[in-house]
N, C-alpha and C. Protein backbone atom coordinates (compact mmCIF):
# COMPACT_ATOMS: atom_id res chain seq x y z
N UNK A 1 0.85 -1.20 0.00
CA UNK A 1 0.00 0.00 0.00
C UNK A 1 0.88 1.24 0.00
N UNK A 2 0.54 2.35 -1.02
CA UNK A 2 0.93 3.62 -0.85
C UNK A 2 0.18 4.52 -0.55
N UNK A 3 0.88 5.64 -0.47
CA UNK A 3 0.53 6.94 -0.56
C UNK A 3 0.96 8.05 -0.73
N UNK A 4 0.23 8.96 -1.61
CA UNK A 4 0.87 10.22 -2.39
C UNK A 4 0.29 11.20 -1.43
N UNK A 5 1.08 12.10 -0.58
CA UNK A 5 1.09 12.90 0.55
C UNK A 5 1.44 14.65 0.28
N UNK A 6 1.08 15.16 0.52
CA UNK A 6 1.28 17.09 0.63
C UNK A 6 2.07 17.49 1.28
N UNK A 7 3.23 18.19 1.69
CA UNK A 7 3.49 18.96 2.66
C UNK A 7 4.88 20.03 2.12
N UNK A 8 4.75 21.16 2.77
CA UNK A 8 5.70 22.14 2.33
C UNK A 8 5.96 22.29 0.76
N UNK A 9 4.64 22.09 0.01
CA UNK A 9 4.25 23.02 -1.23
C UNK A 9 4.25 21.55 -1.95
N UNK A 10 4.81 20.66 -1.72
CA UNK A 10 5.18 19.53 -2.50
C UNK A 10 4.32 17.88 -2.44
N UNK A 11 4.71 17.31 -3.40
CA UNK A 11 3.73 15.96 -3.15
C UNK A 11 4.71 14.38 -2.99
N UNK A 12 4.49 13.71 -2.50
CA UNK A 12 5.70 13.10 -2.20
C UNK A 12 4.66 11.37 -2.21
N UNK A 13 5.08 10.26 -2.95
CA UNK A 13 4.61 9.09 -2.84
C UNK A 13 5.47 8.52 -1.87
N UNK A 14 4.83 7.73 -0.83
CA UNK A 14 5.43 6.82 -0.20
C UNK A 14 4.83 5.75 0.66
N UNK A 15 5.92 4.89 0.90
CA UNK A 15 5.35 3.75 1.63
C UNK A 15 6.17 3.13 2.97
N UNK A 16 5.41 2.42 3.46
CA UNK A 16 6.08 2.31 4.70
C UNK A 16 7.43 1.84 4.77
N UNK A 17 8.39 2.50 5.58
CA UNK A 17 9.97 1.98 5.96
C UNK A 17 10.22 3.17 4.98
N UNK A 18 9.96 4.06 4.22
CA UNK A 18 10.53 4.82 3.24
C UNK A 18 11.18 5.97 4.28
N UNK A 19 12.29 6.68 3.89
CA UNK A 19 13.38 7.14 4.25
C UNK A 19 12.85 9.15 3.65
N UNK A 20 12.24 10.04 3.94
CA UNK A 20 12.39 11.62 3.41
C UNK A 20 12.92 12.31 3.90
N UNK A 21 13.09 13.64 2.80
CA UNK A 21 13.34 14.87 3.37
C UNK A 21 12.58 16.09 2.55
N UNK A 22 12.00 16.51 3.95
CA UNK A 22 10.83 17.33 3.54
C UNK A 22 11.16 18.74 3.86
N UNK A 23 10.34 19.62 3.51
CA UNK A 23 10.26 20.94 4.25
C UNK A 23 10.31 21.14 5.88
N UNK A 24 11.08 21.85 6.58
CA UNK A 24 11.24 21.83 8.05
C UNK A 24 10.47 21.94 8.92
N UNK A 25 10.45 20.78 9.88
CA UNK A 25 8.84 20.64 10.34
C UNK A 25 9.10 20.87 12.00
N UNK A 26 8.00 21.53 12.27
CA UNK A 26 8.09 22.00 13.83
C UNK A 26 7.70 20.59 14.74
N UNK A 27 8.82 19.76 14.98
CA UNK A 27 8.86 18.40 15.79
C UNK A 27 10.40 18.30 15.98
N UNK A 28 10.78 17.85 17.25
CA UNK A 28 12.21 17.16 17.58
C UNK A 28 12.42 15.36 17.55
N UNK A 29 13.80 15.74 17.00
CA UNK A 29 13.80 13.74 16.84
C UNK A 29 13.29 12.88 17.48
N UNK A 30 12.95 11.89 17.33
CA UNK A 30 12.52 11.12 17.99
C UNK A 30 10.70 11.58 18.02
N UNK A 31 10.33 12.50 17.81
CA UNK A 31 8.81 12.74 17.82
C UNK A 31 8.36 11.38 16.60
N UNK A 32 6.70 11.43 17.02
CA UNK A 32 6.25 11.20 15.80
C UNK A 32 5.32 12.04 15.24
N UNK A 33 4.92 11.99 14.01
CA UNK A 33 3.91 13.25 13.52
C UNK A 33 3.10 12.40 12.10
N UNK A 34 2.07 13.17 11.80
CA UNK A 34 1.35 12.57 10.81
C UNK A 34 0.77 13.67 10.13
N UNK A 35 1.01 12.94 8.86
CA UNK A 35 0.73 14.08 7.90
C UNK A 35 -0.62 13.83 7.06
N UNK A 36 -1.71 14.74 7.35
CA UNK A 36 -2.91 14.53 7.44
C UNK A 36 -3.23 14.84 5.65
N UNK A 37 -3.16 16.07 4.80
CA UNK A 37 -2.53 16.15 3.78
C UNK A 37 -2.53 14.97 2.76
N UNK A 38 -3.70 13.96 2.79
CA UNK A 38 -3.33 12.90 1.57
C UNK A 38 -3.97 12.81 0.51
N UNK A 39 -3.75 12.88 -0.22
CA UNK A 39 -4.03 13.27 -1.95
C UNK A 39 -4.42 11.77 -2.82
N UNK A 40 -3.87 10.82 -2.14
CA UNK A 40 -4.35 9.25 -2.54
C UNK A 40 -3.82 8.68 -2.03
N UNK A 41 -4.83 7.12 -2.41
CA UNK A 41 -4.60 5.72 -1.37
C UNK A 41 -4.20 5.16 -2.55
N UNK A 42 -3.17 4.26 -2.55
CA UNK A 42 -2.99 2.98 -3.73
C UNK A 42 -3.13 1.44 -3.09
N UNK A 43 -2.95 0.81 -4.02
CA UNK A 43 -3.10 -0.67 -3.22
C UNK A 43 -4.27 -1.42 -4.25
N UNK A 44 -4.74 -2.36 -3.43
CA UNK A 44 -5.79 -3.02 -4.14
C UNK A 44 -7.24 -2.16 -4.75
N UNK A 45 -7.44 -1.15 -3.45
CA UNK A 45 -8.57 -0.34 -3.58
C UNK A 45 -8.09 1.02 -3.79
N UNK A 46 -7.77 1.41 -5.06
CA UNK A 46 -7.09 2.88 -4.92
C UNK A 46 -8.46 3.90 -4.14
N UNK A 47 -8.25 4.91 -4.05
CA UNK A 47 -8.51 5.93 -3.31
C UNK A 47 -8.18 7.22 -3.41
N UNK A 48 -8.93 8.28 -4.52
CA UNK A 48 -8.57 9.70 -4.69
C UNK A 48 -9.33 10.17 -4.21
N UNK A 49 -8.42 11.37 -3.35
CA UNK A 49 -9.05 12.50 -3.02
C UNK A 49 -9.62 13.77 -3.67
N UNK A 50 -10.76 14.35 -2.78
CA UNK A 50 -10.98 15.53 -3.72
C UNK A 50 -11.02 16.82 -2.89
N UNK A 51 -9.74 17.25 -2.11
CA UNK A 51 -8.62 17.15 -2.89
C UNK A 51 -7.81 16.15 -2.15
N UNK A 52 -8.32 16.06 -0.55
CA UNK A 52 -7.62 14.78 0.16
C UNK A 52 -8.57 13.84 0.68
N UNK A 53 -8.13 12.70 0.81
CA UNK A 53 -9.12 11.32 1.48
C UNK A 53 -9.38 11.77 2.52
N UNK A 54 -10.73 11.76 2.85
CA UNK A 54 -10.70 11.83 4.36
C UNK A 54 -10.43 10.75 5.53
N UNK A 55 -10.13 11.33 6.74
CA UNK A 55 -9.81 9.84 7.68
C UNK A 55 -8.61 9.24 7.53
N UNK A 56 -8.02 9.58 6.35
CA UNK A 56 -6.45 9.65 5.84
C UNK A 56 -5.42 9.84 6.68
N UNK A 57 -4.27 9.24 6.64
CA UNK A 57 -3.22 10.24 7.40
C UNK A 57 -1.80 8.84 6.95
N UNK A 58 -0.77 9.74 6.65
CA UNK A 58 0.43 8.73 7.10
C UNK A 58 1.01 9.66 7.94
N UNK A 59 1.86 8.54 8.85
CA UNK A 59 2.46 8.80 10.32
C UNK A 59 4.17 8.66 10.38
N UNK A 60 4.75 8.99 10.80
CA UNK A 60 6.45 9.44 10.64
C UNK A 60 7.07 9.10 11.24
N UNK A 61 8.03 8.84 11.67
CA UNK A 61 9.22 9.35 12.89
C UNK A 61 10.35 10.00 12.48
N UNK A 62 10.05 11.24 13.41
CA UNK A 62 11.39 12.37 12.82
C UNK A 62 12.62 11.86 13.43
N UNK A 63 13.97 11.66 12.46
CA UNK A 63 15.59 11.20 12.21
C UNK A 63 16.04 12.10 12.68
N UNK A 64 16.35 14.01 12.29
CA UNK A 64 16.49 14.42 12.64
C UNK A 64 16.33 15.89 11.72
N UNK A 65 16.64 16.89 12.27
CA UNK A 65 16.52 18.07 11.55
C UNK A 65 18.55 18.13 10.62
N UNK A 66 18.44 18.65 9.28
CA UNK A 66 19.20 18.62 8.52
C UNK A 66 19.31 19.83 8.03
N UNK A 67 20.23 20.16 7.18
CA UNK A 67 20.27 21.06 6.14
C UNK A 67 20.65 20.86 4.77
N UNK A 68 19.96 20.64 3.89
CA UNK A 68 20.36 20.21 2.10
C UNK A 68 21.76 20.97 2.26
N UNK A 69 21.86 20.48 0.33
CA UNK A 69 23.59 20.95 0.21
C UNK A 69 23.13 22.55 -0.39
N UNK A 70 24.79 22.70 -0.30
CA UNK A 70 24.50 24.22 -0.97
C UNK A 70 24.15 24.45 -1.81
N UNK A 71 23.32 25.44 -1.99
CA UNK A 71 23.15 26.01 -3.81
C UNK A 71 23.72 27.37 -3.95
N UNK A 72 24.43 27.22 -4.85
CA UNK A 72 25.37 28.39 -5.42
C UNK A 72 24.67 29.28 -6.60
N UNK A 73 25.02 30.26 -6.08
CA UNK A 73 24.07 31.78 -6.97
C UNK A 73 24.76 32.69 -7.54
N UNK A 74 25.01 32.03 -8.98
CA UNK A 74 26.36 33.24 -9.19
C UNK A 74 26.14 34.08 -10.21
N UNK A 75 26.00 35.41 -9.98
CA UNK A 75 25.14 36.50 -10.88
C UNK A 75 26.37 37.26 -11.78
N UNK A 76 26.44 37.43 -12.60
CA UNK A 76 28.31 38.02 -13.79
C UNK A 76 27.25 39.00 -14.44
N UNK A 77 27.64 40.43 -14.79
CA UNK A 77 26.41 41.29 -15.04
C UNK A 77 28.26 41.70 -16.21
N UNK A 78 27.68 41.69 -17.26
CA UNK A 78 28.64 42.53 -18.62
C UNK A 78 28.24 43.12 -18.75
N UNK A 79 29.25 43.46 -20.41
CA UNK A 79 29.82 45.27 -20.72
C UNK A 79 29.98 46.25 -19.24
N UNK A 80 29.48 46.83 -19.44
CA UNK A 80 29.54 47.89 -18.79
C UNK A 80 29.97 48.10 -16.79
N UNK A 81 29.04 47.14 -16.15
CA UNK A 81 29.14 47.05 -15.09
C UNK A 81 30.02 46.00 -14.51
N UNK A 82 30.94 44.97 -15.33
CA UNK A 82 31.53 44.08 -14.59
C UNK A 82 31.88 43.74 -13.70
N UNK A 83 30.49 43.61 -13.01
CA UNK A 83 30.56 42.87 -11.19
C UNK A 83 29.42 41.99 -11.24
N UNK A 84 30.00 40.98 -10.40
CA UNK A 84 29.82 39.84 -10.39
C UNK A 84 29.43 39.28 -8.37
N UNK A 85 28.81 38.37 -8.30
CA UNK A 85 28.19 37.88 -6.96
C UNK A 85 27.87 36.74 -6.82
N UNK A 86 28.44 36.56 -5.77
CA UNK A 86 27.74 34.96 -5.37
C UNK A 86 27.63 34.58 -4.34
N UNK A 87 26.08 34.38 -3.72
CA UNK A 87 25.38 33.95 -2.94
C UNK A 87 25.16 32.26 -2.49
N UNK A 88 25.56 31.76 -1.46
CA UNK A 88 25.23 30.22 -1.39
C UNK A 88 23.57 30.34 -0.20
N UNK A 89 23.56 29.01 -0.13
CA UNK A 89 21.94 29.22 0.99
C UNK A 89 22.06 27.41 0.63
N UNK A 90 21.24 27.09 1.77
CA UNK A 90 21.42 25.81 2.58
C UNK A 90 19.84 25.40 2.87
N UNK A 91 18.78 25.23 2.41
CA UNK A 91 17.89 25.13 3.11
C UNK A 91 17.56 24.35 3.73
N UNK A 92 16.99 24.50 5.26
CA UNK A 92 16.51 23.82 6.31
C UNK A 92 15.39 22.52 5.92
N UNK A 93 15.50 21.22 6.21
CA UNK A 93 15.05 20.11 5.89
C UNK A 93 14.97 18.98 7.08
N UNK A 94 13.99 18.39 7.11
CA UNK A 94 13.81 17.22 8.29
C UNK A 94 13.56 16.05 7.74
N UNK A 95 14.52 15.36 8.18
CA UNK A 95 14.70 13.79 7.66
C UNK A 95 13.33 12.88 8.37
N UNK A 96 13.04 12.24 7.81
CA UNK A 96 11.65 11.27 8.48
C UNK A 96 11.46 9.81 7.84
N UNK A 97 10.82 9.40 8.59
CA UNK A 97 10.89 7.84 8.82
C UNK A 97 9.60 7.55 8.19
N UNK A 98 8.78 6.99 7.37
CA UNK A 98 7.61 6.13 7.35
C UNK A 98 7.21 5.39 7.86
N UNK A 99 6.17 5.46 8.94
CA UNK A 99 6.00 4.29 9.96
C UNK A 99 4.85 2.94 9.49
N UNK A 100 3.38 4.57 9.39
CA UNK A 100 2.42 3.61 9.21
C UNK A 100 1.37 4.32 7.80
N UNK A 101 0.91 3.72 7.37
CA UNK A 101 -0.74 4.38 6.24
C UNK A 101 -1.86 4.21 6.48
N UNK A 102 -2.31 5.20 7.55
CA UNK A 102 -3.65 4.80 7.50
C UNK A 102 -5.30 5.26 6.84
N UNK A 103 -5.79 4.24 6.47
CA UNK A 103 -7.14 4.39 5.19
C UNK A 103 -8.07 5.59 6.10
N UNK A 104 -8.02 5.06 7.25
CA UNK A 104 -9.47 5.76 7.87
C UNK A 104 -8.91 5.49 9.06
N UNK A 105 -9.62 7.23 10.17
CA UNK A 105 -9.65 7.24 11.75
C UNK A 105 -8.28 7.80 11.95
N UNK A 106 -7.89 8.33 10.77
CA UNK A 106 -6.34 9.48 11.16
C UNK A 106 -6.60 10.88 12.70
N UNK A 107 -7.97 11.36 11.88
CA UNK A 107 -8.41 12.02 12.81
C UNK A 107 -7.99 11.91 13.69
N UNK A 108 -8.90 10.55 14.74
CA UNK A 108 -8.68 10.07 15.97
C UNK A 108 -7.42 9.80 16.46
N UNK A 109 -6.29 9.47 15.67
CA UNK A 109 -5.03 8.80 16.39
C UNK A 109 -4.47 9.81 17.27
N UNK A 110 -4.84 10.94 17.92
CA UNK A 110 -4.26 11.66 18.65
C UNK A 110 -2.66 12.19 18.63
N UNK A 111 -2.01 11.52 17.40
CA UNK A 111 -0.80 11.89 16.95
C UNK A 111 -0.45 13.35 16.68
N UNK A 112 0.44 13.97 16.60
CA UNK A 112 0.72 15.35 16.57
C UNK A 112 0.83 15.74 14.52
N UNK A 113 0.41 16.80 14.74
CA UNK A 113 0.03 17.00 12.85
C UNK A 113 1.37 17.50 12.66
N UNK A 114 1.90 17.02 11.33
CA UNK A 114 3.17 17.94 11.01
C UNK A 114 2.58 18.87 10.21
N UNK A 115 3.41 20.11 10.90
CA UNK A 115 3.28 21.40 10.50
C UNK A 115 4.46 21.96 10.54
N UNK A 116 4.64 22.92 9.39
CA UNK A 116 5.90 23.16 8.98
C UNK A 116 6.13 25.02 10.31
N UNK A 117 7.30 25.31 10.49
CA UNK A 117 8.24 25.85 11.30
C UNK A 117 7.96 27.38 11.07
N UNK A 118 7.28 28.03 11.79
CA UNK A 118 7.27 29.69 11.69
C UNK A 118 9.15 29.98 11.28
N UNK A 119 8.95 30.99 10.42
CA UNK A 119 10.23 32.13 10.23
C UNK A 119 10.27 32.68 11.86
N UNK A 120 12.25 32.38 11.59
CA UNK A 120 12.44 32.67 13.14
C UNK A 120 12.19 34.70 13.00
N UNK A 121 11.84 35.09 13.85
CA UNK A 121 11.79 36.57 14.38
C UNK A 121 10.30 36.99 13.81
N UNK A 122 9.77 36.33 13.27
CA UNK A 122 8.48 36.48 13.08
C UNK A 122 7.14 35.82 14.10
N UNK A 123 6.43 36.93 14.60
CA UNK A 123 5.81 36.99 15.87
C UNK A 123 4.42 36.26 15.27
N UNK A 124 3.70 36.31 16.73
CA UNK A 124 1.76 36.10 16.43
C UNK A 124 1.42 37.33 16.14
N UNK A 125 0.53 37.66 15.19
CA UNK A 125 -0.24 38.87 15.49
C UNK A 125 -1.23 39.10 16.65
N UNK A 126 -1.19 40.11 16.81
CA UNK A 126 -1.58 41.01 18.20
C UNK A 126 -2.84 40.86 18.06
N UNK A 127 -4.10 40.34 18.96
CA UNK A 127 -4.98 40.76 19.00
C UNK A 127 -5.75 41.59 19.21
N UNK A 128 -5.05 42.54 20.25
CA UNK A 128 -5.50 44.14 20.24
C UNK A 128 -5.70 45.04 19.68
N UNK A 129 -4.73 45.18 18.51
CA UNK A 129 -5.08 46.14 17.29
C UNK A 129 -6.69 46.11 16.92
N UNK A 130 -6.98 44.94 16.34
CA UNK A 130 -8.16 44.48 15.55
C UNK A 130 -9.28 45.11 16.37
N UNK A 131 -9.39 44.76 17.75
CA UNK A 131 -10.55 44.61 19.14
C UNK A 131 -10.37 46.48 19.21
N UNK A 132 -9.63 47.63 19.09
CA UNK A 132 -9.35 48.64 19.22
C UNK A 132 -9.98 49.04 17.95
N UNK A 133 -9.57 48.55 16.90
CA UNK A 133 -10.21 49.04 15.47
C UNK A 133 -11.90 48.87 15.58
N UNK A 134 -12.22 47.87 15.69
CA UNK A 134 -13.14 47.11 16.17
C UNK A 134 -14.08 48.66 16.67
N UNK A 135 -13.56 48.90 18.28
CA UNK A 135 -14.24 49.73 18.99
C UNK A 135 -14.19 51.34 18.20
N UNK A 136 -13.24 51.75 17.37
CA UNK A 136 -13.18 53.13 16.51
C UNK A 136 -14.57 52.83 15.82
N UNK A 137 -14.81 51.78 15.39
CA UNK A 137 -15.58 51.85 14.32
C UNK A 137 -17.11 52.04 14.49
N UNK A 138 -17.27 51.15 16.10
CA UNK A 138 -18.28 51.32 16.86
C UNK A 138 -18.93 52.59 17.40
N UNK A 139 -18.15 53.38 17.86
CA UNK A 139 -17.57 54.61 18.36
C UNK A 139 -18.50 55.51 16.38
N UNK A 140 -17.82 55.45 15.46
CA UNK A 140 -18.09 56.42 14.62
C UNK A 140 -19.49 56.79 14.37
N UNK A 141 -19.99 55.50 14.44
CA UNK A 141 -21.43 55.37 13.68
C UNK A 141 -22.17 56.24 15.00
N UNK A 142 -21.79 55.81 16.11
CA UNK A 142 -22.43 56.50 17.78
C UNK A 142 -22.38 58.16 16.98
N UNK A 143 -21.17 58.51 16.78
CA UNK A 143 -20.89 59.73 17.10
C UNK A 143 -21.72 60.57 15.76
N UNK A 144 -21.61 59.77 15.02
CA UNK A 144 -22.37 59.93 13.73
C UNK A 144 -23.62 60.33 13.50
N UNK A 145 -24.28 59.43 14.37
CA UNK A 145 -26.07 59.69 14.76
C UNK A 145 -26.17 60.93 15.36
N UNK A 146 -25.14 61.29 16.40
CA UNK A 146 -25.40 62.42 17.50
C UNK A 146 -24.97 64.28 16.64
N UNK A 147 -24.46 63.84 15.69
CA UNK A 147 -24.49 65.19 14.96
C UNK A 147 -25.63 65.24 14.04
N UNK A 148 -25.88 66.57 13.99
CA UNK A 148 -27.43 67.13 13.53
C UNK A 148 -26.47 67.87 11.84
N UNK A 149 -27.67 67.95 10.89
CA UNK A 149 -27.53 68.95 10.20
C UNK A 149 -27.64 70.20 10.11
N UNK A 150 -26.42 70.87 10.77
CA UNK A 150 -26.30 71.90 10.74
C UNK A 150 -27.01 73.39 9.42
N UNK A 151 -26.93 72.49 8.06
CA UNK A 151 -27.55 73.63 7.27
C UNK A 151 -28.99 73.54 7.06
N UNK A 152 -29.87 73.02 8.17
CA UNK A 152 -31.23 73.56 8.11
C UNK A 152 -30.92 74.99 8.86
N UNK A 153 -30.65 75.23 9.80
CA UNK A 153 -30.17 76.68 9.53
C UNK A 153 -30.53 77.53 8.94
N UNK A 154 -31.59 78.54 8.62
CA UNK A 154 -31.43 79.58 7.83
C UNK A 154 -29.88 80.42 7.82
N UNK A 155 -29.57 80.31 6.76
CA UNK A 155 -28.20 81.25 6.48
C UNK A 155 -27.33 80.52 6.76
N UNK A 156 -27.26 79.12 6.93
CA UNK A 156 -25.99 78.28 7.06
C UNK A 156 -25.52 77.50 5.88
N UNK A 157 -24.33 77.46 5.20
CA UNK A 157 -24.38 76.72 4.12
C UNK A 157 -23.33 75.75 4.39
N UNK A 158 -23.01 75.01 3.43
CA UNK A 158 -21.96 74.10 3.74
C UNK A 158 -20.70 74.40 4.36
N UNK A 159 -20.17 75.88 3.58
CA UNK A 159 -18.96 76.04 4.59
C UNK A 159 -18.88 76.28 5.70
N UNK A 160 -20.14 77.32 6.12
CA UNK A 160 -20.11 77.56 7.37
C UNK A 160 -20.80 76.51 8.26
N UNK A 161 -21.35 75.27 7.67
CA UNK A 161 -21.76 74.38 8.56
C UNK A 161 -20.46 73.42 9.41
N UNK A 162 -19.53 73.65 8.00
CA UNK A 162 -17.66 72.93 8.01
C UNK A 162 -17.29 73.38 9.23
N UNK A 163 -17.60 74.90 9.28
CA UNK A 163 -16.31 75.68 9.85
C UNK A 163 -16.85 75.72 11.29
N UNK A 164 -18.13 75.42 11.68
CA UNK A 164 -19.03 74.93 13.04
C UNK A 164 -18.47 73.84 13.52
N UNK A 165 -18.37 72.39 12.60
CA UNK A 165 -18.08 71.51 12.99
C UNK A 165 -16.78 71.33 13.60
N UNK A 166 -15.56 72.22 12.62
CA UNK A 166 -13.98 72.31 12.98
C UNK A 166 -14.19 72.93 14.64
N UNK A 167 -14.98 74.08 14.90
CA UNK A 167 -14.56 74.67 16.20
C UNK A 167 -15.45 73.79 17.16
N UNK A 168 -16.22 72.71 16.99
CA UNK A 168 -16.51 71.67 18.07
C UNK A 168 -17.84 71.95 18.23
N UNK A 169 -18.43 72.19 17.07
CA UNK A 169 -20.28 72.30 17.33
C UNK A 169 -20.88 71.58 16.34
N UNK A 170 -21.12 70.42 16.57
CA UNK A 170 -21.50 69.33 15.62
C UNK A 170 -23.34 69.14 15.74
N UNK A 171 -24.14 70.00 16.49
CA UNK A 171 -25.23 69.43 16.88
C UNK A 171 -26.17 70.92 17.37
N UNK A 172 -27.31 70.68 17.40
CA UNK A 172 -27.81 71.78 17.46
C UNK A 172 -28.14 72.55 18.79
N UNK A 173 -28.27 71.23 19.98
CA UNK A 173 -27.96 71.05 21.64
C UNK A 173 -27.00 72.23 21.81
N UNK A 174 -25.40 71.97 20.98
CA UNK A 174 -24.15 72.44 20.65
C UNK A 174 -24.24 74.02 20.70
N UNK A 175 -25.38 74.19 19.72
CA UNK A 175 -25.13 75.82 19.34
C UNK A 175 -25.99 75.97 20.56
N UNK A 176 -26.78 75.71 20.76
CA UNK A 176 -28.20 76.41 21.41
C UNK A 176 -27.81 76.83 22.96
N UNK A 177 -26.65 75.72 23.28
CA UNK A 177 -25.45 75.68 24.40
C UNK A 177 -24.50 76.98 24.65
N UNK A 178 -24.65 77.68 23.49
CA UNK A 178 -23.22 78.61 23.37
C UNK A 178 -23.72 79.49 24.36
N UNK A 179 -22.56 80.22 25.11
CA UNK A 179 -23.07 81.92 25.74
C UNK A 179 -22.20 83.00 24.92
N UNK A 180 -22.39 84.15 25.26
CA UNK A 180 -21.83 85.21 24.18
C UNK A 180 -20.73 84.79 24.69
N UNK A 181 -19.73 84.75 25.09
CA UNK A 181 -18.53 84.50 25.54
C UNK A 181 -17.80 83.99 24.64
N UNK A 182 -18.18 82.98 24.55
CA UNK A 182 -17.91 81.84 23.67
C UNK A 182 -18.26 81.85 22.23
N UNK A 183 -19.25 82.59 22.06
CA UNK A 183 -19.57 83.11 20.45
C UNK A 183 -18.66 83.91 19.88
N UNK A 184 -17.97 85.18 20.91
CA UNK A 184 -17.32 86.12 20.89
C UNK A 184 -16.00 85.28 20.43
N UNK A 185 -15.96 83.98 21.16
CA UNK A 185 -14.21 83.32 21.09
C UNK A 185 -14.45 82.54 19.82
N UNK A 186 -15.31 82.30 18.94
CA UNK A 186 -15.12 81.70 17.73
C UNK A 186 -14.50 82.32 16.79
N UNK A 187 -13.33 82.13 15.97
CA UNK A 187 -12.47 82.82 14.93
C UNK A 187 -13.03 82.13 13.53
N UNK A 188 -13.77 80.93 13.60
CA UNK A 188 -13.41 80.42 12.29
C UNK A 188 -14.85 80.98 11.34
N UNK A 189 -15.87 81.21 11.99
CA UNK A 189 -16.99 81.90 11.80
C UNK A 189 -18.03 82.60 12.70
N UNK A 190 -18.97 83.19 11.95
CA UNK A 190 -19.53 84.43 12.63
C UNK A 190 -20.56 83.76 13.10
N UNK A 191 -20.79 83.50 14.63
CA UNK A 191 -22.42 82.92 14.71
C UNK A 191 -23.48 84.13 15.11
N UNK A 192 -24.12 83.93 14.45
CA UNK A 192 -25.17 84.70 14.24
C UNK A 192 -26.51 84.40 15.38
N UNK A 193 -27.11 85.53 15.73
CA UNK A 193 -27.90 85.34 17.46
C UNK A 193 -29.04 84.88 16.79
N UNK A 194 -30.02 84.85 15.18
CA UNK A 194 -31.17 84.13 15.21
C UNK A 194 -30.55 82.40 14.78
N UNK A 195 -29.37 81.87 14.66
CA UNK A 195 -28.77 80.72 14.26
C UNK A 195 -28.73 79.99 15.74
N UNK A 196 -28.42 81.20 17.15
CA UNK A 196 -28.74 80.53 18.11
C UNK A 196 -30.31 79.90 18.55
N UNK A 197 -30.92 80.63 17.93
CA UNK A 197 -32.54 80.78 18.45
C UNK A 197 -33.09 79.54 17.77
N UNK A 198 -32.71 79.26 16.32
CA UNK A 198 -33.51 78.20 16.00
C UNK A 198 -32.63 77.11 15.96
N UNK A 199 -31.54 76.95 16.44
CA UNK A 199 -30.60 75.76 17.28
C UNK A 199 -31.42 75.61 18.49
N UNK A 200 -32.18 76.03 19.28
CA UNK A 200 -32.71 75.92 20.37
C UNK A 200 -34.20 75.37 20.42
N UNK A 201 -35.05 76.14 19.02
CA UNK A 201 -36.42 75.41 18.68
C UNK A 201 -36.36 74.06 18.04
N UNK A 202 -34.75 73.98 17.39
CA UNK A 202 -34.84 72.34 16.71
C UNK A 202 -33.91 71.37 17.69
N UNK A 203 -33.48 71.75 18.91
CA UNK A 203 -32.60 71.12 19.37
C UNK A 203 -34.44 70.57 20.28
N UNK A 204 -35.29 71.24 20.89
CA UNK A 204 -36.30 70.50 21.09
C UNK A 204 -36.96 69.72 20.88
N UNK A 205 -36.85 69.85 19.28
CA UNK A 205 -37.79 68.69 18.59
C UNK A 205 -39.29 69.07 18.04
């Protein structure tokens, strides 16, 4: 019995006692792991997946963690610029064992899933950001409802409804609120004493 298996971008046939090296998998030697990932059963009763069998799984024992051979990167740039580079790189690989294939009840075996190795210095994302964004957004629509249209207004038009909103009067409560004091301290526009009066008949309702 075989099986044609997934892992770290690639597809790999095998059968039991078979000897790999796969993409670097987050397990230490001696673990075992199973790779859930199966794409087909062979044997007497083949078995395709769509896209994997379910209940599927072959099971491992990790040899040890390795590194392939080098690959050499050698870049020669002519005429003009004659410079030249070369880069080697080693990639990280885990040797593994074929233990077992099983048709059905992978699920259940309580075995550990191989899963391939976070990039080292690369974190979890934060769940706080999101839950904070989350609450801005909650927050807008609130704040949203609670401002009035300022250009029912006689004599208010868009800019000067703008230039209300910039100095912190979003609502008609807002104006109807003002004392001369404070009318007097507005620079960005002129409020006008009947703009207070019917801020006060519509801030009622």
């Amino acid at each position: 019995m075989f099986a044609v298996l997934k892992t770290g971008g690639k597809q790999y046939k095998v059968q039991a006692g078979d000897i790999l090296r796969v993409e670097k998998l987050a397990a230490d030697a001696g673990e075992t792991v199973q790779f859930n990932d199966v794409l087909m059963l062979g044997g007497d009763a083949p078995v395709v997946g769509a896209p994997f069998v379910a209940g599927a799984g072959v099971q491992a024992e990790v040899i040890e963690q390795i590194k392939g051979d080098k690959v050499i990167n050698f870049v020669k740039r002519r005429r003009k610029h004659s410079s030249k580079r070369t880069v080697g790189h080693r990639q990280k690989l885990t040797l593994v064992k074929i233990t077992d294939i099983l048709a059905s009840g992978a699920d259940k075996s309580g075995i550990k899933a191989a899963t391939g190795s976070a990039p080292a210095g690369e974190a979890a994302p934060v769940a706080k950001k999101p839950a904070k964004k989350a609450e801005a957004k909650a927050e807008a629509p609130a704040a949203a409802a609670a401002a009035d249209d300022l250009t029912q207004l006689t004599g208010v038009g868009p800019a000067a409804a703008k230039k209300l909103n910039e100095a912190g009067i979003e609502s008609f409560a807002a104006l109807a609120a003002l004392s001369d004091d404070q009318i007097a301290a507005i620079e960005t526009v002129k409020v006008k004493p009947e703009w207070v009066e019917q801020a006060k008949d519509l801030a009622k309702g």
